[in-house]
Structure formats: structure tokens, C-alpha cells
PDB file of N, CA and C in Angstrom:
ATOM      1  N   UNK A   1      -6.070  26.291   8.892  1.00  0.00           N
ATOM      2  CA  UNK A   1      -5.053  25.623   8.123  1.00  0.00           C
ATOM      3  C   UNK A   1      -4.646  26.569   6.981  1.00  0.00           C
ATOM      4  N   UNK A   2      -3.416  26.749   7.168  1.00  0.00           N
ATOM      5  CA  UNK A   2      -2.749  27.468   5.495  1.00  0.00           C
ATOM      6  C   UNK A   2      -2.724  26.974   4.452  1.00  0.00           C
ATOM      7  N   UNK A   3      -2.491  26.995   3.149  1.00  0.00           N
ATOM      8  CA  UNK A   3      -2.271  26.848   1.898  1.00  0.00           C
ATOM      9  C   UNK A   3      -0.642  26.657   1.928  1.00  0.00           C
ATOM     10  N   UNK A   4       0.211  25.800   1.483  1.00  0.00           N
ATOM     11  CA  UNK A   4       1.792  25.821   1.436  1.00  0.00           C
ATOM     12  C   UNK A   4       1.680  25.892  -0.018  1.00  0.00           C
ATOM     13  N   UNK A   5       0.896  25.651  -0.970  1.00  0.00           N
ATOM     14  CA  UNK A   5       0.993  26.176  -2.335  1.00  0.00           C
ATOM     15  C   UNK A   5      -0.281  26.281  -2.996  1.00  0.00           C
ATOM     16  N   UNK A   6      -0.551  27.404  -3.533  1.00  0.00           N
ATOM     17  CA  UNK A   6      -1.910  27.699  -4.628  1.00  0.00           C
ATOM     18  C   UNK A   6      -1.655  28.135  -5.920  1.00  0.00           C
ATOM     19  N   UNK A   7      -2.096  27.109  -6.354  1.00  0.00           N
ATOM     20  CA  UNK A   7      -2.089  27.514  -7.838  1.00  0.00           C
ATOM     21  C   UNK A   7      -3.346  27.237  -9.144  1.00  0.00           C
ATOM     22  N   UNK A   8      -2.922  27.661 -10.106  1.00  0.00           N
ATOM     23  CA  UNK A   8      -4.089  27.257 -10.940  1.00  0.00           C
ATOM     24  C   UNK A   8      -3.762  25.990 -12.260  1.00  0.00           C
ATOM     25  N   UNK A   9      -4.711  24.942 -12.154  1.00  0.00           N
ATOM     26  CA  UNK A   9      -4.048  23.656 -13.350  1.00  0.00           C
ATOM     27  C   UNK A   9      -5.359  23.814 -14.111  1.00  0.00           C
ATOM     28  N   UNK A  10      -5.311  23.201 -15.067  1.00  0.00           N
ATOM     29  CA  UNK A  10      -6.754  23.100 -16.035  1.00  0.00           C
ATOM     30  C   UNK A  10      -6.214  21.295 -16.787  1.00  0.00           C
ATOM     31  N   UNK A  11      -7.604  20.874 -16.934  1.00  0.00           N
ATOM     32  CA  UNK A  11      -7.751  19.348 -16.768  1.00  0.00           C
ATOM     33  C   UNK A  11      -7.409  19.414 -18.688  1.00  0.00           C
ATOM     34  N   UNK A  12      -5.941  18.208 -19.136  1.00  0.00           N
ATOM     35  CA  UNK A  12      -6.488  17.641 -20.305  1.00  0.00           C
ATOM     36  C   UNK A  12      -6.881  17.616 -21.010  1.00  0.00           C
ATOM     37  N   UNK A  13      -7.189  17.004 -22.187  1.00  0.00           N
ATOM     38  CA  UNK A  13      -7.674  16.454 -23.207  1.00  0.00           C
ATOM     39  C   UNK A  13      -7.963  14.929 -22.694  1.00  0.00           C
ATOM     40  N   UNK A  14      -7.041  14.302 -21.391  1.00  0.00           N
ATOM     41  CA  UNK A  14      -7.707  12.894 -21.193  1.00  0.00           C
ATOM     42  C   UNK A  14      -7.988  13.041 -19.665  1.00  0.00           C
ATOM     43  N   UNK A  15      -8.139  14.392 -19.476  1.00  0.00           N
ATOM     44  CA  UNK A  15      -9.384  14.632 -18.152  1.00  0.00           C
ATOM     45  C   UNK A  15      -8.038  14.496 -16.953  1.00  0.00           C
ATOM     46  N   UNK A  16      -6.845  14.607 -17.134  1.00  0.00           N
ATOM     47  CA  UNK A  16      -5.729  14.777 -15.846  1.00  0.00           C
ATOM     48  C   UNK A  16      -5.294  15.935 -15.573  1.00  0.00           C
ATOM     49  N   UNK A  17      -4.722  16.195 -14.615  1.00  0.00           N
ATOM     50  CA  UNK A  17      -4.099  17.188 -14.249  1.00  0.00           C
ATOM     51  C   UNK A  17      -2.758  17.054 -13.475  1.00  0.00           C
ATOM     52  N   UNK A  18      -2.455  18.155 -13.558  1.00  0.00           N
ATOM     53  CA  UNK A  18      -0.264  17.508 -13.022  1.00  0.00           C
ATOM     54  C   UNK A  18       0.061  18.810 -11.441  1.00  0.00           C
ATOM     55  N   UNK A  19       0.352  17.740 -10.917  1.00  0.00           N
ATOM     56  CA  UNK A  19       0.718  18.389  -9.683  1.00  0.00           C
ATOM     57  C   UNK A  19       2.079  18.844  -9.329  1.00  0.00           C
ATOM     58  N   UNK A  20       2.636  19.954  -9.269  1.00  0.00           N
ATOM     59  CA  UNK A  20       3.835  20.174  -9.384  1.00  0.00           C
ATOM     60  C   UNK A  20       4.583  20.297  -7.821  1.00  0.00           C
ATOM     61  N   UNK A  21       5.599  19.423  -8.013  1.00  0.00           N
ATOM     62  CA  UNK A  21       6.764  19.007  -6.717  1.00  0.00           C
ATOM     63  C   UNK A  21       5.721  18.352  -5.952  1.00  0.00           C
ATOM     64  N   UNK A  22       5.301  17.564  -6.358  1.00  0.00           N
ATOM     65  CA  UNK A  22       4.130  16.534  -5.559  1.00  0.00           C
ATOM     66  C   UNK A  22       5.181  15.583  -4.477  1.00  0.00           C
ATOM     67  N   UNK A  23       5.017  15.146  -3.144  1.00  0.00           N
ATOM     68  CA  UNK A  23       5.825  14.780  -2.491  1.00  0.00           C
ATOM     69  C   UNK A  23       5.452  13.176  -2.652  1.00  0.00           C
ATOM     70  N   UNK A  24       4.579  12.916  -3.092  1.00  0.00           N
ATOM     71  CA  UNK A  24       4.431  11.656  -3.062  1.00  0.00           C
ATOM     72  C   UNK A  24       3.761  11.067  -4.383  1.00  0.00           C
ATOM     73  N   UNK A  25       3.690   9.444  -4.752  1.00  0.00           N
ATOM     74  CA  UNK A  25       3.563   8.959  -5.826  1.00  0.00           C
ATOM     75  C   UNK A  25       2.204   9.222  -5.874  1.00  0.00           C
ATOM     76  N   UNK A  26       1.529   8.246  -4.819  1.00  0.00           N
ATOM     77  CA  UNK A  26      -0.224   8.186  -4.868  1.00  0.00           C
ATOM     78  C   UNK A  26      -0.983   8.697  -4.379  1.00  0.00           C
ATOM     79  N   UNK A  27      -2.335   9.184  -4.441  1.00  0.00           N
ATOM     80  CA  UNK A  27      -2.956   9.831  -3.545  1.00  0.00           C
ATOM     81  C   UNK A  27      -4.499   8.876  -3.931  1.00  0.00           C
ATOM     82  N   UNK A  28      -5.488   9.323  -2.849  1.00  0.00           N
ATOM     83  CA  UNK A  28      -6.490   8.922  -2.596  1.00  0.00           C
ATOM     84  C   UNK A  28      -7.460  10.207  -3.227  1.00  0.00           C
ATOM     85  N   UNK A  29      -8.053   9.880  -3.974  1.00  0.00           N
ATOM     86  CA  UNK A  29      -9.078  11.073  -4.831  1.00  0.00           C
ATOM     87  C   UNK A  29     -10.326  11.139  -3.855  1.00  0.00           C
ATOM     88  N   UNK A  30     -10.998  12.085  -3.482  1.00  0.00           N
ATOM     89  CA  UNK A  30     -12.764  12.094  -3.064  1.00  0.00           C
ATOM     90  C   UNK A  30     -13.164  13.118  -3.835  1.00  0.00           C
ATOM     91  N   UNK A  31     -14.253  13.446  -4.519  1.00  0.00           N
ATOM     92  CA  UNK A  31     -14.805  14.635  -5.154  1.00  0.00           C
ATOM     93  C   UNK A  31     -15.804  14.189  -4.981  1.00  0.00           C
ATOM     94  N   UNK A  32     -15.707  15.590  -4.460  1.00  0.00           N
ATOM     95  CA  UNK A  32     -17.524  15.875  -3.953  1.00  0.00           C
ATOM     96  C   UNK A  32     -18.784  17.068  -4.840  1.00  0.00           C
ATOM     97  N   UNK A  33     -19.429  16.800  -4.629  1.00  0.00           N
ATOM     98  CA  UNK A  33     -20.800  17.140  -5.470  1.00  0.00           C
ATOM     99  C   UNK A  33     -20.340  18.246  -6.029  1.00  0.00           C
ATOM    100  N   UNK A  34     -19.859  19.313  -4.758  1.00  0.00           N
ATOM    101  CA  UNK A  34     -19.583  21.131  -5.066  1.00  0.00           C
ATOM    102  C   UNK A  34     -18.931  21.460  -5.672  1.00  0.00           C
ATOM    103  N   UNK A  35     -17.882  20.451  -6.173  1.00  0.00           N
ATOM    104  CA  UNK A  35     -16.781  20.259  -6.945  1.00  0.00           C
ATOM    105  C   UNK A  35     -15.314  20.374  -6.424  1.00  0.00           C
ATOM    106  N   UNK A  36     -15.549  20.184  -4.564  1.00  0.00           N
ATOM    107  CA  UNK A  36     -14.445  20.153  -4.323  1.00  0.00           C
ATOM    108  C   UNK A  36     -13.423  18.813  -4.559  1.00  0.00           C
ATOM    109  N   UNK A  37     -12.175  18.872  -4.321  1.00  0.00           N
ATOM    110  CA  UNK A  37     -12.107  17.686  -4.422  1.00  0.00           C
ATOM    111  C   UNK A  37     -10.206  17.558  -3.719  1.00  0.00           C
ATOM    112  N   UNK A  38     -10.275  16.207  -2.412  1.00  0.00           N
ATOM    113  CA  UNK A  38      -9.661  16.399  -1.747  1.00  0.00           C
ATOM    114  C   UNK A  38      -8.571  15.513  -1.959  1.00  0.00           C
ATOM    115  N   UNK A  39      -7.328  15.251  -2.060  1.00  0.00           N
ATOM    116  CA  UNK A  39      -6.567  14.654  -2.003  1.00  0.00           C
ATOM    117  C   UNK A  39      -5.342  14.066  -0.845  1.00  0.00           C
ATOM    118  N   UNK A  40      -5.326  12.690  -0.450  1.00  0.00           N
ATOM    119  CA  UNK A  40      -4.744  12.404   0.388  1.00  0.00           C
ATOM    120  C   UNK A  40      -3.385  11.430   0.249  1.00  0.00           C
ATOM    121  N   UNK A  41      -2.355  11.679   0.176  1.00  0.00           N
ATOM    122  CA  UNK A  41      -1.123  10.692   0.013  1.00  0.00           C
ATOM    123  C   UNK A  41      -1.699   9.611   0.658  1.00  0.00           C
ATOM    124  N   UNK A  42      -0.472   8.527  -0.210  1.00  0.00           N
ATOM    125  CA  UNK A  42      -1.119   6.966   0.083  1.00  0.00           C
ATOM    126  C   UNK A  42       0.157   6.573  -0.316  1.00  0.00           C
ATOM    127  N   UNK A  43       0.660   5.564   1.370  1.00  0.00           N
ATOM    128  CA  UNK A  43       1.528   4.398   0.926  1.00  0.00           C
ATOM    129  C   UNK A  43       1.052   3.390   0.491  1.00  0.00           C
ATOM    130  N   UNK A  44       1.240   2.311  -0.754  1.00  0.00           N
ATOM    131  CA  UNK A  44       0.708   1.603  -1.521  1.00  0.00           C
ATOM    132  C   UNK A  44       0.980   0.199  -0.010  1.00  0.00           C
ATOM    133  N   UNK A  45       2.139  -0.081   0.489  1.00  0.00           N
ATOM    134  CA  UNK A  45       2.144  -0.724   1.314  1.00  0.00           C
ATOM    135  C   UNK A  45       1.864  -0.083   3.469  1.00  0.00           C
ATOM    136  N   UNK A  46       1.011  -1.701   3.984  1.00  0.00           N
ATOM    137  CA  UNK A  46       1.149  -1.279   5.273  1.00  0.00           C
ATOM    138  C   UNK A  46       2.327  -1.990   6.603  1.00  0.00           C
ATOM    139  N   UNK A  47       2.469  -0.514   6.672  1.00  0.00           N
ATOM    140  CA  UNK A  47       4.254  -1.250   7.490  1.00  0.00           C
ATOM    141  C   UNK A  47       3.594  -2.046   8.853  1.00  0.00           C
ATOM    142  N   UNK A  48       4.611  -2.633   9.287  1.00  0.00           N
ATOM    143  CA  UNK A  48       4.386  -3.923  10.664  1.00  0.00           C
ATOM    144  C   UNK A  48       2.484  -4.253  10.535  1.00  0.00           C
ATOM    145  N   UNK A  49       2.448  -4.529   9.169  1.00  0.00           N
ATOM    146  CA  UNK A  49       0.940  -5.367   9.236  1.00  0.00           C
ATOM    147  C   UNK A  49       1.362  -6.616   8.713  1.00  0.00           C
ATOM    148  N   UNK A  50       0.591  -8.198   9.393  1.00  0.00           N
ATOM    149  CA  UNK A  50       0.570  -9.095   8.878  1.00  0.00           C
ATOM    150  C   UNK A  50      -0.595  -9.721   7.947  1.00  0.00           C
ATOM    151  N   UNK A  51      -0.675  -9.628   6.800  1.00  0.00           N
ATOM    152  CA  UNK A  51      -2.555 -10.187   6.377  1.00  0.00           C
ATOM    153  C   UNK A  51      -3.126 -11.334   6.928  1.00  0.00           C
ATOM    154  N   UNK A  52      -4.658 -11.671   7.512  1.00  0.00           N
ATOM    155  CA  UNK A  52      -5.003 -12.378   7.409  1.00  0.00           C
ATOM    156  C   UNK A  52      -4.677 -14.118   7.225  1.00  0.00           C
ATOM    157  N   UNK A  53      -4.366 -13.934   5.818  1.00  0.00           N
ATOM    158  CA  UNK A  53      -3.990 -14.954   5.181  1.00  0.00           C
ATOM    159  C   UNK A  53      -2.455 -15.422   5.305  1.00  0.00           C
ATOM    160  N   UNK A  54      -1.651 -14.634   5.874  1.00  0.00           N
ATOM    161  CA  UNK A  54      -0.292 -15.383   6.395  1.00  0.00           C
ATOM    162  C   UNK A  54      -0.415 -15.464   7.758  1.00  0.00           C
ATOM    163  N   UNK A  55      -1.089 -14.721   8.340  1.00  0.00           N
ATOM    164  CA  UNK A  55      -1.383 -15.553  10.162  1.00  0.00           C
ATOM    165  C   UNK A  55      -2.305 -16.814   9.535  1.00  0.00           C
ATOM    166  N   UNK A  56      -3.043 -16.958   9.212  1.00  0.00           N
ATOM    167  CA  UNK A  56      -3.268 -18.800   8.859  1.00  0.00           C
ATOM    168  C   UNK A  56      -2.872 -19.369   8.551  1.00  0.00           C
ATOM    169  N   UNK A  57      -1.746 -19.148   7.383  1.00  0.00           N
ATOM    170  CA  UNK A  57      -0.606 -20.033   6.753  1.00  0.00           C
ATOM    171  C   UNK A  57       0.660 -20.418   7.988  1.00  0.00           C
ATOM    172  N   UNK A  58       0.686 -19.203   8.723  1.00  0.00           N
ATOM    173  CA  UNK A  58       1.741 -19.511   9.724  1.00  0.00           C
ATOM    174  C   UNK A  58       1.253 -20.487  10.671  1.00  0.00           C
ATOM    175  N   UNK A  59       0.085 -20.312  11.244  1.00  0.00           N
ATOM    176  CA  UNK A  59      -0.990 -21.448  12.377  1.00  0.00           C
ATOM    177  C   UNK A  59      -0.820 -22.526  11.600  1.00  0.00           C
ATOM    178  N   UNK A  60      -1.293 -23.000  10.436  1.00  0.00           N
ATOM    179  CA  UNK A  60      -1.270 -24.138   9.859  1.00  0.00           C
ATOM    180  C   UNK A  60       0.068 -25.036   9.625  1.00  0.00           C
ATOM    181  N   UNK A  61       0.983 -24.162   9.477  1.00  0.00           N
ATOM    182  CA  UNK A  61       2.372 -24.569   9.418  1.00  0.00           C
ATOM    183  C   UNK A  61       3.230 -24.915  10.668  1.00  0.00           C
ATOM    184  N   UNK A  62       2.817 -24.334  11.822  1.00  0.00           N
ATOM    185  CA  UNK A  62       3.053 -24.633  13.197  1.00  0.00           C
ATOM    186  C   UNK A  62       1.905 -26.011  13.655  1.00  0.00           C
ATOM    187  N   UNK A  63       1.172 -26.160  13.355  1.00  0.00           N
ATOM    188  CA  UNK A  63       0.076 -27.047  13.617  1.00  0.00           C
ATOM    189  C   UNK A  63       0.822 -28.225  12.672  1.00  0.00           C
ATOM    190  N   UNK A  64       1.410 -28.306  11.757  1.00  0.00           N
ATOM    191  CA  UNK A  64       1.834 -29.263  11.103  1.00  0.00           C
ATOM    192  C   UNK A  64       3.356 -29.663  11.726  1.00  0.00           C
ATOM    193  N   UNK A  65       3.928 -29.127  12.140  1.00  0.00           N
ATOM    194  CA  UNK A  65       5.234 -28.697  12.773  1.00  0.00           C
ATOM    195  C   UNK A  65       5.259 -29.768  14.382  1.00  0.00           C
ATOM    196  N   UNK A  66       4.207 -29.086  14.700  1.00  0.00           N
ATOM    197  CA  UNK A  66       3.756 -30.268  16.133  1.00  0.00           C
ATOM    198  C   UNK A  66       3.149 -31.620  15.943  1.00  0.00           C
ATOM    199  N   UNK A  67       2.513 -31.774  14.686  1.00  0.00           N
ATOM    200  CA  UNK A  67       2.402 -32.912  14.565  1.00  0.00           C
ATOM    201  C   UNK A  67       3.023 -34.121  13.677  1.00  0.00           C
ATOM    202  N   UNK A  68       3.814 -33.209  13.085  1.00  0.00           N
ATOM    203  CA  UNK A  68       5.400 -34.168  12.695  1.00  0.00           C
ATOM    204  C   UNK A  68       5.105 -34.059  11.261  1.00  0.00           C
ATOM    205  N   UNK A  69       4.312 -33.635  11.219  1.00  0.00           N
ATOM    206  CA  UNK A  69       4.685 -33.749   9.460  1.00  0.00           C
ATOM    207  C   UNK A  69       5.018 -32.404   8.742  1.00  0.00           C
ATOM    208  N   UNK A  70       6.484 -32.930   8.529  1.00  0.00           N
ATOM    209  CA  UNK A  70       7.701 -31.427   8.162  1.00  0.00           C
ATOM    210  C   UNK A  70       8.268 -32.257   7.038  1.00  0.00           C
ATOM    211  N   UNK A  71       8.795 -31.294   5.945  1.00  0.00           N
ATOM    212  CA  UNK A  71       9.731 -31.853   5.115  1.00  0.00           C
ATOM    213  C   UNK A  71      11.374 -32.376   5.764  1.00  0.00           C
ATOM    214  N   UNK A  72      12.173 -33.255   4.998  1.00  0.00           N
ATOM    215  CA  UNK A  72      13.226 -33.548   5.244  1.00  0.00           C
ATOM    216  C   UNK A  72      14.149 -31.789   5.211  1.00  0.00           C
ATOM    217  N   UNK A  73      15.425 -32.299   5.840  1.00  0.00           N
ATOM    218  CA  UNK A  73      16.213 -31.575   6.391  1.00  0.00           C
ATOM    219  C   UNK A  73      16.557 -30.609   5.210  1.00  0.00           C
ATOM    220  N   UNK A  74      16.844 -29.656   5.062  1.00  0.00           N
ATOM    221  CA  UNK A  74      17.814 -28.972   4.320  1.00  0.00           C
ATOM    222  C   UNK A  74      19.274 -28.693   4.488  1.00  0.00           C
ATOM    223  N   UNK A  75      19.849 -29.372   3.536  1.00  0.00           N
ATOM    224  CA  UNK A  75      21.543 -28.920   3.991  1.00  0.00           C
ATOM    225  C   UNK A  75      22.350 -27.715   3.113  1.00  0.00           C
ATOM    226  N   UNK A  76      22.290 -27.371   4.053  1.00  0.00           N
ATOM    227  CA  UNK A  76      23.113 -25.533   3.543  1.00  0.00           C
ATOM    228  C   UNK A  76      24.484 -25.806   3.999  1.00  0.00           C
ATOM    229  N   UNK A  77      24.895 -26.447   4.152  1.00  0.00           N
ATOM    230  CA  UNK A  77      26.679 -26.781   4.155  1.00  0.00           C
ATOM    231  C   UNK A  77      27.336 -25.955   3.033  1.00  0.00           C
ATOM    232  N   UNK A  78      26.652 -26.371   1.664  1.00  0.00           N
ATOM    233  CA  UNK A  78      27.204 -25.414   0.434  1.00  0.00           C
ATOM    234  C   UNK A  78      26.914 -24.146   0.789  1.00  0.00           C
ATOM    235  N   UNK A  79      26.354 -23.470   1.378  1.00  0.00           N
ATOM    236  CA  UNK A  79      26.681 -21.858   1.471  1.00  0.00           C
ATOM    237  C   UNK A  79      27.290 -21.644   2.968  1.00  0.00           C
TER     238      UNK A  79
END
């Protein structure tokens, strides 16, 4: 694997360092003992995932759906 940029940063007064033309917002920190320390971009969100907790909200809401208990109608005539 190549290097696409090397350079030299020195850490702070509040222990950061600045990454220059960084392609992305977040990254995932690991530092390890030797003092390496690896960095991995991170989308804060995960695309076509549903959580947990809205596949149960959706089951529960279909389960209520079949057994008739739904709110009254909504009328969107005004839009």
C-alpha cells in the first residue's frame, strides 16, 4: 500500500491535531501500544438499515391494523 500523503503534525496544547484536505468529517481512532495509530472514515449514518426498534413498531402497528384498532380517517382534501 502507498502513502497518497505524508506529512508531519505535532499535537496541541489540548492534545489535537489537524488533518489537512481531510475527505471526510469523522473518523474512527485505534491507538495502539507502539504508538501507532490508525484512522478510519465513518458515516455517522447506516444507509438501507432499519433499527430494531422500528421493525417492532412497524409489527405492532400492522398487528393493530388487523385487528381494527386504527385511528379515525384523515382528511387531506385541504392539501
Amino acid at each position: 500500500m502507498t502513502a497518497v500523503k505524508d506529512y508531519t503534525v505535532h499535537i496541541d496544547s489540548k492534545k489535537r491535531i489537524t488533518l489537512r484536505g481531510a475527505l471526510y468529517q469523522y473518523y474512527n481512532v485505534r491507538e495502539y501500544d507502539n504508538g501507532c495509530i490508525i484512522l478510519e472514515p465513518r458515516e455517522l449514518t447506516v444507509p438501507d438499515g432499519i433499527s430494531a426498534r422500528t421493525l417492532e413498531d412497524m409489527d405492532r402497528a400492522i398487528s393493530n391494523f388487523k385487528k381494527g384498532e386504527v385511528s379515525p380517517v384523515v382528511d387531506l382534501s385541504d392539501f
